[in-house]
PDB file of N, CA and C in Angstrom:
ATOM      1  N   UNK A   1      11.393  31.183 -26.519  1.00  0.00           N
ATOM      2  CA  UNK A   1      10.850  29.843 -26.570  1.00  0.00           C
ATOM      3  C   UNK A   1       9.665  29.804 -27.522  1.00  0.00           C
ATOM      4  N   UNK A   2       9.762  28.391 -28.719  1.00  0.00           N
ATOM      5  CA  UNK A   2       8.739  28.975 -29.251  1.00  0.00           C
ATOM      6  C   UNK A   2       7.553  28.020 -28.749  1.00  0.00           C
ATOM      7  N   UNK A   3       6.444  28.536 -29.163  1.00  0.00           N
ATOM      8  CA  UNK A   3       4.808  28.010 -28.379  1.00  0.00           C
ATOM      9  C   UNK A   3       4.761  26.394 -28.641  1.00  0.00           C
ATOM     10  N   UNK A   4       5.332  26.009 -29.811  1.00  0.00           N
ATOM     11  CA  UNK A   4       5.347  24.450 -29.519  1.00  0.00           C
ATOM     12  C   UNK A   4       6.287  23.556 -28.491  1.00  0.00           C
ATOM     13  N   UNK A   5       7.421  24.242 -28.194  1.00  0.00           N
ATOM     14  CA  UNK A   5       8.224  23.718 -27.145  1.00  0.00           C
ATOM     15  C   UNK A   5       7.895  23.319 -26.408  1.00  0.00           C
ATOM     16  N   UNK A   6       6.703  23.963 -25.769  1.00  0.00           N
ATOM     17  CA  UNK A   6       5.714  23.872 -24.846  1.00  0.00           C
ATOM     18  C   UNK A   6       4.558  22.946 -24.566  1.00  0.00           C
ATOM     19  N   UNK A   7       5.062  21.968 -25.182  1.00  0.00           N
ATOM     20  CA  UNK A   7       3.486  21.075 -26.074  1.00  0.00           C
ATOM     21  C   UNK A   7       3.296  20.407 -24.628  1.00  0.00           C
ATOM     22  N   UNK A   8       4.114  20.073 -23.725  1.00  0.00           N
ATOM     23  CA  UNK A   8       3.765  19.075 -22.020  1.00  0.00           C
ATOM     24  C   UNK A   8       2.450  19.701 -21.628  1.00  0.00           C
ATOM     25  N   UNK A   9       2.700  21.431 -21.744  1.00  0.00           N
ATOM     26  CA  UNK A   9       2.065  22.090 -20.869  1.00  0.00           C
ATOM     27  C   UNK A   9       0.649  22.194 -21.771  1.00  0.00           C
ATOM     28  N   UNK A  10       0.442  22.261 -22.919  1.00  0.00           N
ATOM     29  CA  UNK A  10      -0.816  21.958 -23.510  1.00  0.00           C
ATOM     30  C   UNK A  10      -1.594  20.565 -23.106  1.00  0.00           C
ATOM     31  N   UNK A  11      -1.066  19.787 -23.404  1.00  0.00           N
ATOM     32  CA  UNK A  11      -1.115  18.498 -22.851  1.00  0.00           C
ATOM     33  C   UNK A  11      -1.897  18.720 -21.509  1.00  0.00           C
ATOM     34  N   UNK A  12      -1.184  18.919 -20.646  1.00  0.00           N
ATOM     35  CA  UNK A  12      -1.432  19.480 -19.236  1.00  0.00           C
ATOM     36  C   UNK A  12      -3.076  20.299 -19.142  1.00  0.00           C
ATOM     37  N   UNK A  13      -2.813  21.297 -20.083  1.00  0.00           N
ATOM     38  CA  UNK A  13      -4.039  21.965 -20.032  1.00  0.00           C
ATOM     39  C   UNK A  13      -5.745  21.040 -20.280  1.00  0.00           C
ATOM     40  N   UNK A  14      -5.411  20.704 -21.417  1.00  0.00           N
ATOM     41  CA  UNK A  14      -5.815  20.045 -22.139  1.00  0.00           C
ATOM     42  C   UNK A  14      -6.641  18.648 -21.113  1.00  0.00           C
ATOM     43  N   UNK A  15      -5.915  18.081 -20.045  1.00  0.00           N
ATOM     44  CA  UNK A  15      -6.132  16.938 -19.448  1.00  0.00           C
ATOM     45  C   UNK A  15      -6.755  17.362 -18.423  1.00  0.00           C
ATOM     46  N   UNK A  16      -6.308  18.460 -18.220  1.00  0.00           N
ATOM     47  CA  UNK A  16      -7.015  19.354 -16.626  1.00  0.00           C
ATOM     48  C   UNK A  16      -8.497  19.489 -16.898  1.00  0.00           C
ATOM     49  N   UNK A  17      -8.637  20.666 -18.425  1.00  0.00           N
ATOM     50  CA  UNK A  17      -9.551  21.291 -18.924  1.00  0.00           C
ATOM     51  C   UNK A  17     -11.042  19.763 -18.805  1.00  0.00           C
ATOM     52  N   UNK A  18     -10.574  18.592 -19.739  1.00  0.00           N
ATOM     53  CA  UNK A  18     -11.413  17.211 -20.055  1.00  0.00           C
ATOM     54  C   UNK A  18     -11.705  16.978 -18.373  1.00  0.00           C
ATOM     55  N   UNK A  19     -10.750  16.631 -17.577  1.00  0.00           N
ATOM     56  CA  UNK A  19     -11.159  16.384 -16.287  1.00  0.00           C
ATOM     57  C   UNK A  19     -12.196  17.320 -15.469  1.00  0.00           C
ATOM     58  N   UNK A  20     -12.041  18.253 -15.351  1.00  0.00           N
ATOM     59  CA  UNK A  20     -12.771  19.118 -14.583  1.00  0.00           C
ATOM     60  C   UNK A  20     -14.387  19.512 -15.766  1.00  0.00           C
ATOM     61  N   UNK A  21     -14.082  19.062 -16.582  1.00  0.00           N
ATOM     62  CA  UNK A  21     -15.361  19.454 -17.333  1.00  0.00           C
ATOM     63  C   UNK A  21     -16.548  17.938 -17.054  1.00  0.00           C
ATOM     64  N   UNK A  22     -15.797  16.807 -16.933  1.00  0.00           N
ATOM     65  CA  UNK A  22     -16.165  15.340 -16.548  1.00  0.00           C
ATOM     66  C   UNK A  22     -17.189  15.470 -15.138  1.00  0.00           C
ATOM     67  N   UNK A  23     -16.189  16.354 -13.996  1.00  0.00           N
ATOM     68  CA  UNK A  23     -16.360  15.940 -12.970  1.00  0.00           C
ATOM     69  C   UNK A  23     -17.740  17.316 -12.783  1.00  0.00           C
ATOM     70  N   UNK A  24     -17.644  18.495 -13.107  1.00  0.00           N
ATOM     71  CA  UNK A  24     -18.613  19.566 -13.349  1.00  0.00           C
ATOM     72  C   UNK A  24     -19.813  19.017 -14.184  1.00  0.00           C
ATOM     73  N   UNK A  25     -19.535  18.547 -15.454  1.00  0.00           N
ATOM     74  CA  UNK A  25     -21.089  18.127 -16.554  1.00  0.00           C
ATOM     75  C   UNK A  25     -21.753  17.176 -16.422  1.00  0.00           C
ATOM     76  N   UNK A  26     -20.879  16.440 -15.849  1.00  0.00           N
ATOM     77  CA  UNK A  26     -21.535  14.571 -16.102  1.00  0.00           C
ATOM     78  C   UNK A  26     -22.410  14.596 -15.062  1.00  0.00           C
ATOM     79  N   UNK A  27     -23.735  13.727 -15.198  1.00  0.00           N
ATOM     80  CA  UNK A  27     -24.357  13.451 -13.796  1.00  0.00           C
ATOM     81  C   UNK A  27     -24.163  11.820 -13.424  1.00  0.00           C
ATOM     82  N   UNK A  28     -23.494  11.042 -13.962  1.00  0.00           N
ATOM     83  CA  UNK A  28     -23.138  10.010 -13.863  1.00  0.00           C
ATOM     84  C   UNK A  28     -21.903   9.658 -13.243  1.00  0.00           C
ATOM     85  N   UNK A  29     -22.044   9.095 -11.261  1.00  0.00           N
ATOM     86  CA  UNK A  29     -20.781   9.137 -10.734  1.00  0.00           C
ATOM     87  C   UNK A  29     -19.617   8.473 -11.295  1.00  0.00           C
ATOM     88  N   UNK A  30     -19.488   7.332 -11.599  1.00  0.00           N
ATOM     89  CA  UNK A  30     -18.351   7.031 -12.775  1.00  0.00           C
ATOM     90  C   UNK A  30     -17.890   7.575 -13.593  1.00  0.00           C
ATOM     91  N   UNK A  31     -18.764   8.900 -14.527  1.00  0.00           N
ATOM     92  CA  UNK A  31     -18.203   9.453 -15.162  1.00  0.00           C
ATOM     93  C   UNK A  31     -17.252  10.306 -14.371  1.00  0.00           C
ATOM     94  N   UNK A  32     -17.788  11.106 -12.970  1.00  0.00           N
ATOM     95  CA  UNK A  32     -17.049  12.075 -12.462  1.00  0.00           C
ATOM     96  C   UNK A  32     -15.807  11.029 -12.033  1.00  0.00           C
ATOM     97  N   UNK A  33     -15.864  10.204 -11.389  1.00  0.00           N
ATOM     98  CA  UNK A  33     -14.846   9.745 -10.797  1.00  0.00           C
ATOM     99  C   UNK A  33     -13.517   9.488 -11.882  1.00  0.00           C
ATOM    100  N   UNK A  34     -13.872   8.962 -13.361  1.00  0.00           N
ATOM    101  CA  UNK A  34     -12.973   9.379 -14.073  1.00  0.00           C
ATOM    102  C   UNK A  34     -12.499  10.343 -14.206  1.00  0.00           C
ATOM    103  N   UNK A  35     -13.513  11.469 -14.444  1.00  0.00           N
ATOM    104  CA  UNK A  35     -13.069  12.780 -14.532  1.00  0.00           C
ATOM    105  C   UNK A  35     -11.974  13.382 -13.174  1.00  0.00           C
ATOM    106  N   UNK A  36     -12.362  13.225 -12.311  1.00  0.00           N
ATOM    107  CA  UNK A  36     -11.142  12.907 -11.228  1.00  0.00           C
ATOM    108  C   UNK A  36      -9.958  12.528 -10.967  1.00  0.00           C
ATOM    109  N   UNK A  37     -10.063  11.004 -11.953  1.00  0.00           N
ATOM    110  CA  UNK A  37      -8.547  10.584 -11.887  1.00  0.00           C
ATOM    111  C   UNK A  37      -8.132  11.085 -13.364  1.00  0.00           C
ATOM    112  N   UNK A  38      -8.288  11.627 -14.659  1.00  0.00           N
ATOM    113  CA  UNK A  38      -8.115  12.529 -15.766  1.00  0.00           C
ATOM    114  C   UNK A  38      -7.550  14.236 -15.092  1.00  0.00           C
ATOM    115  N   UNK A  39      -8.528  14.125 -13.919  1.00  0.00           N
ATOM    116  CA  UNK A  39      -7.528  15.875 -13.103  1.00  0.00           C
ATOM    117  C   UNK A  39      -6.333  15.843 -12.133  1.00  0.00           C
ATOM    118  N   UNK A  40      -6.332  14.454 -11.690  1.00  0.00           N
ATOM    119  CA  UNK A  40      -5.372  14.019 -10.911  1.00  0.00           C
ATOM    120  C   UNK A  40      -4.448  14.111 -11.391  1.00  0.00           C
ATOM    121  N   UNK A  41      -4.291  13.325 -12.896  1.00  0.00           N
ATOM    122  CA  UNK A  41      -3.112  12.675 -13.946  1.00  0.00           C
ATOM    123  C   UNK A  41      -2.526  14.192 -14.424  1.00  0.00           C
ATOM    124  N   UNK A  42      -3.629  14.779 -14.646  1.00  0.00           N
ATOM    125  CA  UNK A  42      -2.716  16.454 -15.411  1.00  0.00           C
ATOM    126  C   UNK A  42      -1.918  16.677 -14.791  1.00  0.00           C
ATOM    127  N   UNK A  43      -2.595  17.137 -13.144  1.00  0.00           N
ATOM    128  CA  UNK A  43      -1.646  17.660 -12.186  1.00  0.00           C
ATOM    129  C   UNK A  43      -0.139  17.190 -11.969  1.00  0.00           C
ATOM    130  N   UNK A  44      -0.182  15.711 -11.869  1.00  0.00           N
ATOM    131  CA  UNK A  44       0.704  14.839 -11.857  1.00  0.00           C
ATOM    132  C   UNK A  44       2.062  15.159 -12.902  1.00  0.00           C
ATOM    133  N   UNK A  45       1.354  15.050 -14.259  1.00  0.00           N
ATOM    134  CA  UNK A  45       2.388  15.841 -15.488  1.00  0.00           C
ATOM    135  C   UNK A  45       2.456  17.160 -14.972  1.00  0.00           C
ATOM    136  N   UNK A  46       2.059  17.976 -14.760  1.00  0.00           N
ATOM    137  CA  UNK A  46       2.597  19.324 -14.544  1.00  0.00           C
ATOM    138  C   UNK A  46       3.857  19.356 -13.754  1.00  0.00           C
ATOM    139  N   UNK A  47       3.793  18.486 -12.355  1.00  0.00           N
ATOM    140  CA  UNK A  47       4.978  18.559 -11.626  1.00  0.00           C
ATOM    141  C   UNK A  47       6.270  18.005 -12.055  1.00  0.00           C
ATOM    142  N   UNK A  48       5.532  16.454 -12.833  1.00  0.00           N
ATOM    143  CA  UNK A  48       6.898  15.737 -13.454  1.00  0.00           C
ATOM    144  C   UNK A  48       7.544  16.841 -14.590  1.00  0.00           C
ATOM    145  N   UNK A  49       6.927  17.235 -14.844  1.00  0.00           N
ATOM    146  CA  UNK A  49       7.287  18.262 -16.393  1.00  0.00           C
ATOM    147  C   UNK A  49       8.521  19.225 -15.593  1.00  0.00           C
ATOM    148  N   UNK A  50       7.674  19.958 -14.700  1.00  0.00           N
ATOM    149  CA  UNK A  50       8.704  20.916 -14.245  1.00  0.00           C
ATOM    150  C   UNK A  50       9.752  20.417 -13.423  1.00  0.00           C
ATOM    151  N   UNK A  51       9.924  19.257 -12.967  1.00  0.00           N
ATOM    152  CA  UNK A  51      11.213  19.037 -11.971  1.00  0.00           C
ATOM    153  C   UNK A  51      12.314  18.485 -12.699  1.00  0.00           C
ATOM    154  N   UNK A  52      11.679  18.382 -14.606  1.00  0.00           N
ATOM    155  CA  UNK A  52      12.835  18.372 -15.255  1.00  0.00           C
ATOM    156  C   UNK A  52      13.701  19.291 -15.806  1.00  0.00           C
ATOM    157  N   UNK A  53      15.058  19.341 -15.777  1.00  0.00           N
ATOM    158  CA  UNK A  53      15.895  20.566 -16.077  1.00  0.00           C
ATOM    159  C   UNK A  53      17.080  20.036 -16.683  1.00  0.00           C
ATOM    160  N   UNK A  54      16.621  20.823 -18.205  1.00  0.00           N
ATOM    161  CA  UNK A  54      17.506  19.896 -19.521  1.00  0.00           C
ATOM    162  C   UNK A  54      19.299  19.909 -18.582  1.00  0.00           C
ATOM    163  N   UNK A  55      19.330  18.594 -19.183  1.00  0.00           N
ATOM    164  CA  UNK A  55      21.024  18.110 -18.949  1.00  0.00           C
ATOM    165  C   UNK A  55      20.930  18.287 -17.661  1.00  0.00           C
ATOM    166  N   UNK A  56      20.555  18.175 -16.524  1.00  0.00           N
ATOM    167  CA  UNK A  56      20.554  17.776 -15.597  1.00  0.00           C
ATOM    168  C   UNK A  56      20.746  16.288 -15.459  1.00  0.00           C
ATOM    169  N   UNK A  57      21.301  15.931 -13.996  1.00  0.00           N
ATOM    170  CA  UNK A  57      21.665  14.584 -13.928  1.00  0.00           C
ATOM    171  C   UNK A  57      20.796  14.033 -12.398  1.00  0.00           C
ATOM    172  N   UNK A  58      20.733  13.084 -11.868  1.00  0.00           N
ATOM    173  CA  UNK A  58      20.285  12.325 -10.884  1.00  0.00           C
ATOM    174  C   UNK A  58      21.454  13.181  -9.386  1.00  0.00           C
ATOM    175  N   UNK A  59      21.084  13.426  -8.045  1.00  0.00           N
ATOM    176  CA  UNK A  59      21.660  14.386  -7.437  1.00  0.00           C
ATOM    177  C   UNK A  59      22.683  13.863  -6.880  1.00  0.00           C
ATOM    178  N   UNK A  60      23.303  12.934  -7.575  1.00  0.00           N
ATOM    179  CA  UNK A  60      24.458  12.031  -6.639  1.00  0.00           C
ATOM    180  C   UNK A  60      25.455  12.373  -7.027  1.00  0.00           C
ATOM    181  N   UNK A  61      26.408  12.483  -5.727  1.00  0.00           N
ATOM    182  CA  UNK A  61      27.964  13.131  -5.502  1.00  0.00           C
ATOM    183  C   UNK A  61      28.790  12.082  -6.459  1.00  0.00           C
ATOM    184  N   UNK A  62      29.851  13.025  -6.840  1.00  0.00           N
ATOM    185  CA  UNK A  62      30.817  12.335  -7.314  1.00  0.00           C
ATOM    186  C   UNK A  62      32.156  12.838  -7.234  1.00  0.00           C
ATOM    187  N   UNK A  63      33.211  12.522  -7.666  1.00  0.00           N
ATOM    188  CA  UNK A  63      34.481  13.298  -7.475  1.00  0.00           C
ATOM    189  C   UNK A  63      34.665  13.696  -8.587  1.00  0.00           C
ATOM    190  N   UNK A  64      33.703  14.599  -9.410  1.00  0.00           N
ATOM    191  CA  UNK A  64      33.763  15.352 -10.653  1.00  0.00           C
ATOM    192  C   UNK A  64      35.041  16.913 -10.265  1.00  0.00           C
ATOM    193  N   UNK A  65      35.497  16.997 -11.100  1.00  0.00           N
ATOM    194  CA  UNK A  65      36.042  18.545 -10.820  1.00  0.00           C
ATOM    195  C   UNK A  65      35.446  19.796 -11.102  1.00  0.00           C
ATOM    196  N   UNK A  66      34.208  19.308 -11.954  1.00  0.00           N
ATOM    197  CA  UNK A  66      33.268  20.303 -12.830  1.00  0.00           C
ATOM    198  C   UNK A  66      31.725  20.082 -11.450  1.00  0.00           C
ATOM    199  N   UNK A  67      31.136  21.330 -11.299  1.00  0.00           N
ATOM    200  CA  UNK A  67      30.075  20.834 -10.826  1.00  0.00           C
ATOM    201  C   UNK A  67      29.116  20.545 -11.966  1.00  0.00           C
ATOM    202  N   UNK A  68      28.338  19.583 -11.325  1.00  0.00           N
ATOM    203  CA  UNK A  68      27.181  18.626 -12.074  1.00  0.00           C
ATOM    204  C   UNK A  68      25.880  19.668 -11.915  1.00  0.00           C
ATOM    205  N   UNK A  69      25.024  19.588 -13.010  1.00  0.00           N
ATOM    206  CA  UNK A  69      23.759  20.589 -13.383  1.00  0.00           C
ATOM    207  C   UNK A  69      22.866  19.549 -12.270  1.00  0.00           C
ATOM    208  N   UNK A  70      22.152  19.290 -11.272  1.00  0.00           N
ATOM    209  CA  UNK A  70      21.703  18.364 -10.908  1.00  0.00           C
ATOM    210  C   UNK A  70      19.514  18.444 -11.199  1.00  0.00           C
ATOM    211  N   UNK A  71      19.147  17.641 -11.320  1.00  0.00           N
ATOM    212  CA  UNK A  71      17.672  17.625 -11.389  1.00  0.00           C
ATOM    213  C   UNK A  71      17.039  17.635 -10.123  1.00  0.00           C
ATOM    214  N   UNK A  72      15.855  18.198  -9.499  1.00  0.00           N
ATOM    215  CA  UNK A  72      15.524  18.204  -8.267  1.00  0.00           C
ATOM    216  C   UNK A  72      14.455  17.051  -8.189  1.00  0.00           C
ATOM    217  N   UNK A  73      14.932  15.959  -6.702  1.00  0.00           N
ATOM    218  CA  UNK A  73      13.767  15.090  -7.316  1.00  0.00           C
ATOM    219  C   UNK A  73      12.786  15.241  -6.389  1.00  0.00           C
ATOM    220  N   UNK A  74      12.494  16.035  -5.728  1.00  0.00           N
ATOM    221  CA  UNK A  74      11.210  16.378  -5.484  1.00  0.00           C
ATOM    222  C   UNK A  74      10.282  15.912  -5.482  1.00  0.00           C
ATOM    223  N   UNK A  75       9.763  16.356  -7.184  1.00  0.00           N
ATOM    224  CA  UNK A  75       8.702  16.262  -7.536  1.00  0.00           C
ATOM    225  C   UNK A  75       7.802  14.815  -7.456  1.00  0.00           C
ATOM    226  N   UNK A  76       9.074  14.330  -8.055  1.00  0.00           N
ATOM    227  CA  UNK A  76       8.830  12.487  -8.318  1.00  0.00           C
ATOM    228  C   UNK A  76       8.429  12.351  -6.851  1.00  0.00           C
ATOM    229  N   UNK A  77       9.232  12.938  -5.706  1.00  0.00           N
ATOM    230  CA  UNK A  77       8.644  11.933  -4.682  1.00  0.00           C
ATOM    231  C   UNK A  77       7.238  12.304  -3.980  1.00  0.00           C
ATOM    232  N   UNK A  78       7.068  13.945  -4.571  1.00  0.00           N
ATOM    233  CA  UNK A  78       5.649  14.339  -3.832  1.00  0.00           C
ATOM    234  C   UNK A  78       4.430  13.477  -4.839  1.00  0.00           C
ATOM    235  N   UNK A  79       5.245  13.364  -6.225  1.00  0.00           N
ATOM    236  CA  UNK A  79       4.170  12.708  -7.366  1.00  0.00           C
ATOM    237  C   UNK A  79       3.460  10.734  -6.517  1.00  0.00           C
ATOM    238  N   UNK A  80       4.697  10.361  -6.354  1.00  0.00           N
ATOM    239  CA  UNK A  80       4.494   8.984  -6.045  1.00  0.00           C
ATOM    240  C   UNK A  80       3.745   8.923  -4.672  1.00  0.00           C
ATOM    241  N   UNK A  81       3.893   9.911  -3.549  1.00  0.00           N
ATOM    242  CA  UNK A  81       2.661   9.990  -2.688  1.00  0.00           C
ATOM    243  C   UNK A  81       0.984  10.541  -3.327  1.00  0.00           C
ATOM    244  N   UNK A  82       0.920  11.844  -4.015  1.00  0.00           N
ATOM    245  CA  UNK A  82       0.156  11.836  -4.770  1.00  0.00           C
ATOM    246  C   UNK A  82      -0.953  10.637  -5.410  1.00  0.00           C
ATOM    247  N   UNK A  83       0.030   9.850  -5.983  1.00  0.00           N
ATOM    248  CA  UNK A  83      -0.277   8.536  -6.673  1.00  0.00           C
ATOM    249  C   UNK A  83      -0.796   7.448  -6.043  1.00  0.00           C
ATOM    250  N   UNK A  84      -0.283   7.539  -4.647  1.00  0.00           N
ATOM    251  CA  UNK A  84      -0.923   6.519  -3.770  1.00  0.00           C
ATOM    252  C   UNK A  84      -2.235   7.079  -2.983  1.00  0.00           C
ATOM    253  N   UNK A  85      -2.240   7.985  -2.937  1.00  0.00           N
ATOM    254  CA  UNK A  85      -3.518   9.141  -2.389  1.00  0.00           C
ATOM    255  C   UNK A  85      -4.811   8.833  -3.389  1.00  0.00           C
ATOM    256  N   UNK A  86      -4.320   9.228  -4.942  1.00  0.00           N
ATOM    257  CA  UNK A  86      -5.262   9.342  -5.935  1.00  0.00           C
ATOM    258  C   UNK A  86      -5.990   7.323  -5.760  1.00  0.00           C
ATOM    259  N   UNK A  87      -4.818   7.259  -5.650  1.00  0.00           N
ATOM    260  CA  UNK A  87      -5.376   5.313  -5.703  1.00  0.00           C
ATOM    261  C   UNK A  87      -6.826   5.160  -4.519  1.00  0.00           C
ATOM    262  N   UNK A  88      -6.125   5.239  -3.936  1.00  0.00           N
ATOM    263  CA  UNK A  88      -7.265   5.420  -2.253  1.00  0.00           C
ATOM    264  C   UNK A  88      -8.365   5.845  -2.677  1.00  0.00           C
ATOM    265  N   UNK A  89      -8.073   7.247  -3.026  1.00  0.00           N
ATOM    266  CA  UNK A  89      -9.664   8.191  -3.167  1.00  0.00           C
ATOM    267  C   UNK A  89     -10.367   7.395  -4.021  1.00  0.00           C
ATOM    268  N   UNK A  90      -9.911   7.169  -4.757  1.00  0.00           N
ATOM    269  CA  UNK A  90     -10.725   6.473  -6.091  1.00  0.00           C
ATOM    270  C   UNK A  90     -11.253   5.402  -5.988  1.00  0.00           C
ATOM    271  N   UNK A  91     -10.338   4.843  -5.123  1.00  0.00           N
ATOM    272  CA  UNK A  91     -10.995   3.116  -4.693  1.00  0.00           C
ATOM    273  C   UNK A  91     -12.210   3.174  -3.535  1.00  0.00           C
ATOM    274  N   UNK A  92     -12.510   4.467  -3.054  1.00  0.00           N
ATOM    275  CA  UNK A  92     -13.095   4.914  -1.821  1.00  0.00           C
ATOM    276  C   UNK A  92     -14.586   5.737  -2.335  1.00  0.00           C
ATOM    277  N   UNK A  93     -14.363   6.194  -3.542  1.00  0.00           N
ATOM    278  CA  UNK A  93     -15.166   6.390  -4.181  1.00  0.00           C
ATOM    279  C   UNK A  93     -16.275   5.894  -5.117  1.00  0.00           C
ATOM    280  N   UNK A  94     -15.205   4.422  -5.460  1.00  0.00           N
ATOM    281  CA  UNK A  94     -15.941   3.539  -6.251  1.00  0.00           C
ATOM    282  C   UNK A  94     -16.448   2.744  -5.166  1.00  0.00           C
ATOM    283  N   UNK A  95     -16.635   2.344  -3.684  1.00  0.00           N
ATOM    284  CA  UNK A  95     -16.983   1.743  -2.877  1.00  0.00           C
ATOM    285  C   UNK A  95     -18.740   2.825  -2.435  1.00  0.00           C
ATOM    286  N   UNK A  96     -18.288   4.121  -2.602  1.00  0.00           N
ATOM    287  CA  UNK A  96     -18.938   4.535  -1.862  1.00  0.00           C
ATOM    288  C   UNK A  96     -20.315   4.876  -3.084  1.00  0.00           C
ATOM    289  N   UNK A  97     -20.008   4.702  -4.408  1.00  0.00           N
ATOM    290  CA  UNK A  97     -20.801   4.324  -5.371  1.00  0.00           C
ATOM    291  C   UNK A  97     -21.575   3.195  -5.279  1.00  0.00           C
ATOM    292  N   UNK A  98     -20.440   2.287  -5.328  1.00  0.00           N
ATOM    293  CA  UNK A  98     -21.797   0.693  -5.070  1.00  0.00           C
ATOM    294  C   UNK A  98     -22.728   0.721  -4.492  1.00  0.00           C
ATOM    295  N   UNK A  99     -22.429   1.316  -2.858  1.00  0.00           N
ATOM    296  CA  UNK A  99     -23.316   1.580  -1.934  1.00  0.00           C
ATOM    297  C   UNK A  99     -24.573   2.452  -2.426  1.00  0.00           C
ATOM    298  N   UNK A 100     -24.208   3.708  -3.083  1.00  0.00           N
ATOM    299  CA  UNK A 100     -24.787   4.266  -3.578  1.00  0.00           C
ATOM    300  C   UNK A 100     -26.393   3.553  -4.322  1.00  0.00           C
ATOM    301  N   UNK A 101     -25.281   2.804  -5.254  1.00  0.00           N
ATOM    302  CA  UNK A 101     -26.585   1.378  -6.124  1.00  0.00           C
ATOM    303  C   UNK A 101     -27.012   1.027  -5.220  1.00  0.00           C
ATOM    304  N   UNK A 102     -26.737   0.424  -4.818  1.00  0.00           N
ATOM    305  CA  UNK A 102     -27.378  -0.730  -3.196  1.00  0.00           C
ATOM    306  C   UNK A 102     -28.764   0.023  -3.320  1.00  0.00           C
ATOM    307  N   UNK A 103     -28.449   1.427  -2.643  1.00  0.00           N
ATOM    308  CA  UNK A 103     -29.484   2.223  -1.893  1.00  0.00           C
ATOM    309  C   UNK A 103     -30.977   2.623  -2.592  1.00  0.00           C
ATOM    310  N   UNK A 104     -30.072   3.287  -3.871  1.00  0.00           N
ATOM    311  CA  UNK A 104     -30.779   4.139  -4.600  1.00  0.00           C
ATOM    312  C   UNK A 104     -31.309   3.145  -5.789  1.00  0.00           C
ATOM    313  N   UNK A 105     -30.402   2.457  -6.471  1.00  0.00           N
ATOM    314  CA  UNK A 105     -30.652   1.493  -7.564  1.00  0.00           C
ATOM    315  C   UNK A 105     -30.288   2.570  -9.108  1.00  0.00           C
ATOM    316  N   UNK A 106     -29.597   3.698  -8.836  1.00  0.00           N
ATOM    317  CA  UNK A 106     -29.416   4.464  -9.915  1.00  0.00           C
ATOM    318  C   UNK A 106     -27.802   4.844  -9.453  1.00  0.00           C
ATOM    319  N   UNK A 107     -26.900   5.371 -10.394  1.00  0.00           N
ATOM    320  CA  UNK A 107     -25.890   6.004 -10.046  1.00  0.00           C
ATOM    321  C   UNK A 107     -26.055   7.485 -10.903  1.00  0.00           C
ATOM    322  N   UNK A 108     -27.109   8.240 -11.165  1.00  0.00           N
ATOM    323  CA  UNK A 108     -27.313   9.172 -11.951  1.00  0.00           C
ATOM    324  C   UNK A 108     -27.628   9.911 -10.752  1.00  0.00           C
ATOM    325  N   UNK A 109     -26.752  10.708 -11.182  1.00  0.00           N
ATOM    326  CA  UNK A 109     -27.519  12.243  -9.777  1.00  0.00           C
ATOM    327  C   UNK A 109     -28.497  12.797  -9.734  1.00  0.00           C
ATOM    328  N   UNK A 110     -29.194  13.177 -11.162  1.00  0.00           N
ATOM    329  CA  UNK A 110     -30.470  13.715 -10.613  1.00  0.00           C
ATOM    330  C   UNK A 110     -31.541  13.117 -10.268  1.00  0.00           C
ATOM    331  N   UNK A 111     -31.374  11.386 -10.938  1.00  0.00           N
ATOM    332  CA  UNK A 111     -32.479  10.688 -10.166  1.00  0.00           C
ATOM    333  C   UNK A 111     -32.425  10.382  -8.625  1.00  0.00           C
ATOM    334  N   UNK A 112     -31.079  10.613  -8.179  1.00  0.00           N
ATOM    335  CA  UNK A 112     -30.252  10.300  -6.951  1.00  0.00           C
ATOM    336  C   UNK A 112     -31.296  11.696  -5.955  1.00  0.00           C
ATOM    337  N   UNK A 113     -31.192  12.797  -6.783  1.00  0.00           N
ATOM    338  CA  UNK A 113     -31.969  13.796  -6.077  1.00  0.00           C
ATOM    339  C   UNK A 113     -33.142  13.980  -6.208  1.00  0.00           C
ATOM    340  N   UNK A 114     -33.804  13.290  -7.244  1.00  0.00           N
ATOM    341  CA  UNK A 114     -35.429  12.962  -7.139  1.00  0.00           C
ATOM    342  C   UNK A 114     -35.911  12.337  -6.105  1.00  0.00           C
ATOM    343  N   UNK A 115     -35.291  11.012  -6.006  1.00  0.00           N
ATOM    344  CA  UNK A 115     -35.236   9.956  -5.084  1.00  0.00           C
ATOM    345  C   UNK A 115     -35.639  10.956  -3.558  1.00  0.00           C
ATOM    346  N   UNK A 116     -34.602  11.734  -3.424  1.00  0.00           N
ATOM    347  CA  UNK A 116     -34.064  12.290  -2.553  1.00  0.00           C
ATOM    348  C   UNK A 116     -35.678  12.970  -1.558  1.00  0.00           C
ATOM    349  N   UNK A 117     -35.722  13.772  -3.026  1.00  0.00           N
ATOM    350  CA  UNK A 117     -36.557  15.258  -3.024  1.00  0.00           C
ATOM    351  C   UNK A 117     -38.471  14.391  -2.253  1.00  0.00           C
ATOM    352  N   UNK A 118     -38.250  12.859  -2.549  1.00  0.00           N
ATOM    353  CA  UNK A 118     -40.017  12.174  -2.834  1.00  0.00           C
ATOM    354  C   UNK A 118     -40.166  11.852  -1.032  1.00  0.00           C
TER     355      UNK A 118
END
């Protein structure tokens, strides 16, 4: 296989790597919370990527005489719970930000821990 074939899984890397660097560097909760749903989304491609299997078909019977290569759909369905999970957190996060403002009047963490520290 050659190394560009592979380009999903760069991709993949690549989206993981930006996310987790968002949610680690930034001190700005919006930034992390993007950075969150940017680590969510990689993950997400990683699974869709792999539950595809060239020339494979959808897993439904037929009265073929040949057996059918079939695709596992799995993934899609652990992805689309996933997807409704990531929705939640995020919407739970951006709630728990506002509040945040309310309180503090900053969404920056280290003034969040100055605040904190006085």
């Amino acid at each position: 296989m050659a190394l560009l074939e592979l380009y999903h899984y760069w991709v993949f890397a690549a989206l993981l790597m930006i996310g987790f660097y968002a949610v680690i560097a930034k001190l700005n909760l919006i930034k992390k919370l993007i950075g969150l749903s940017l680590f969510q989304a990689a993950v997400f491609l990683l699974y869709i990527s792999m539950g595809k299997v060239e020339g494979g078909t959808a897993p439904i019977f037929t009265d073929s005489a040949t057996e059918p290569l079939y695709s596992n759909p799995l993934p899609q369905v652990l992805i689309l719970t996933a997807i409704v999970v990531g929705i939640s957190t995020l919407a739970l996060g951006l709630g728990i930000v506002v509040r945040i403002k309310e309180e503090y009047g900053t969404i920056e963490e280290n003034e969040i821990q100055e605040i904190d520290r006085q």
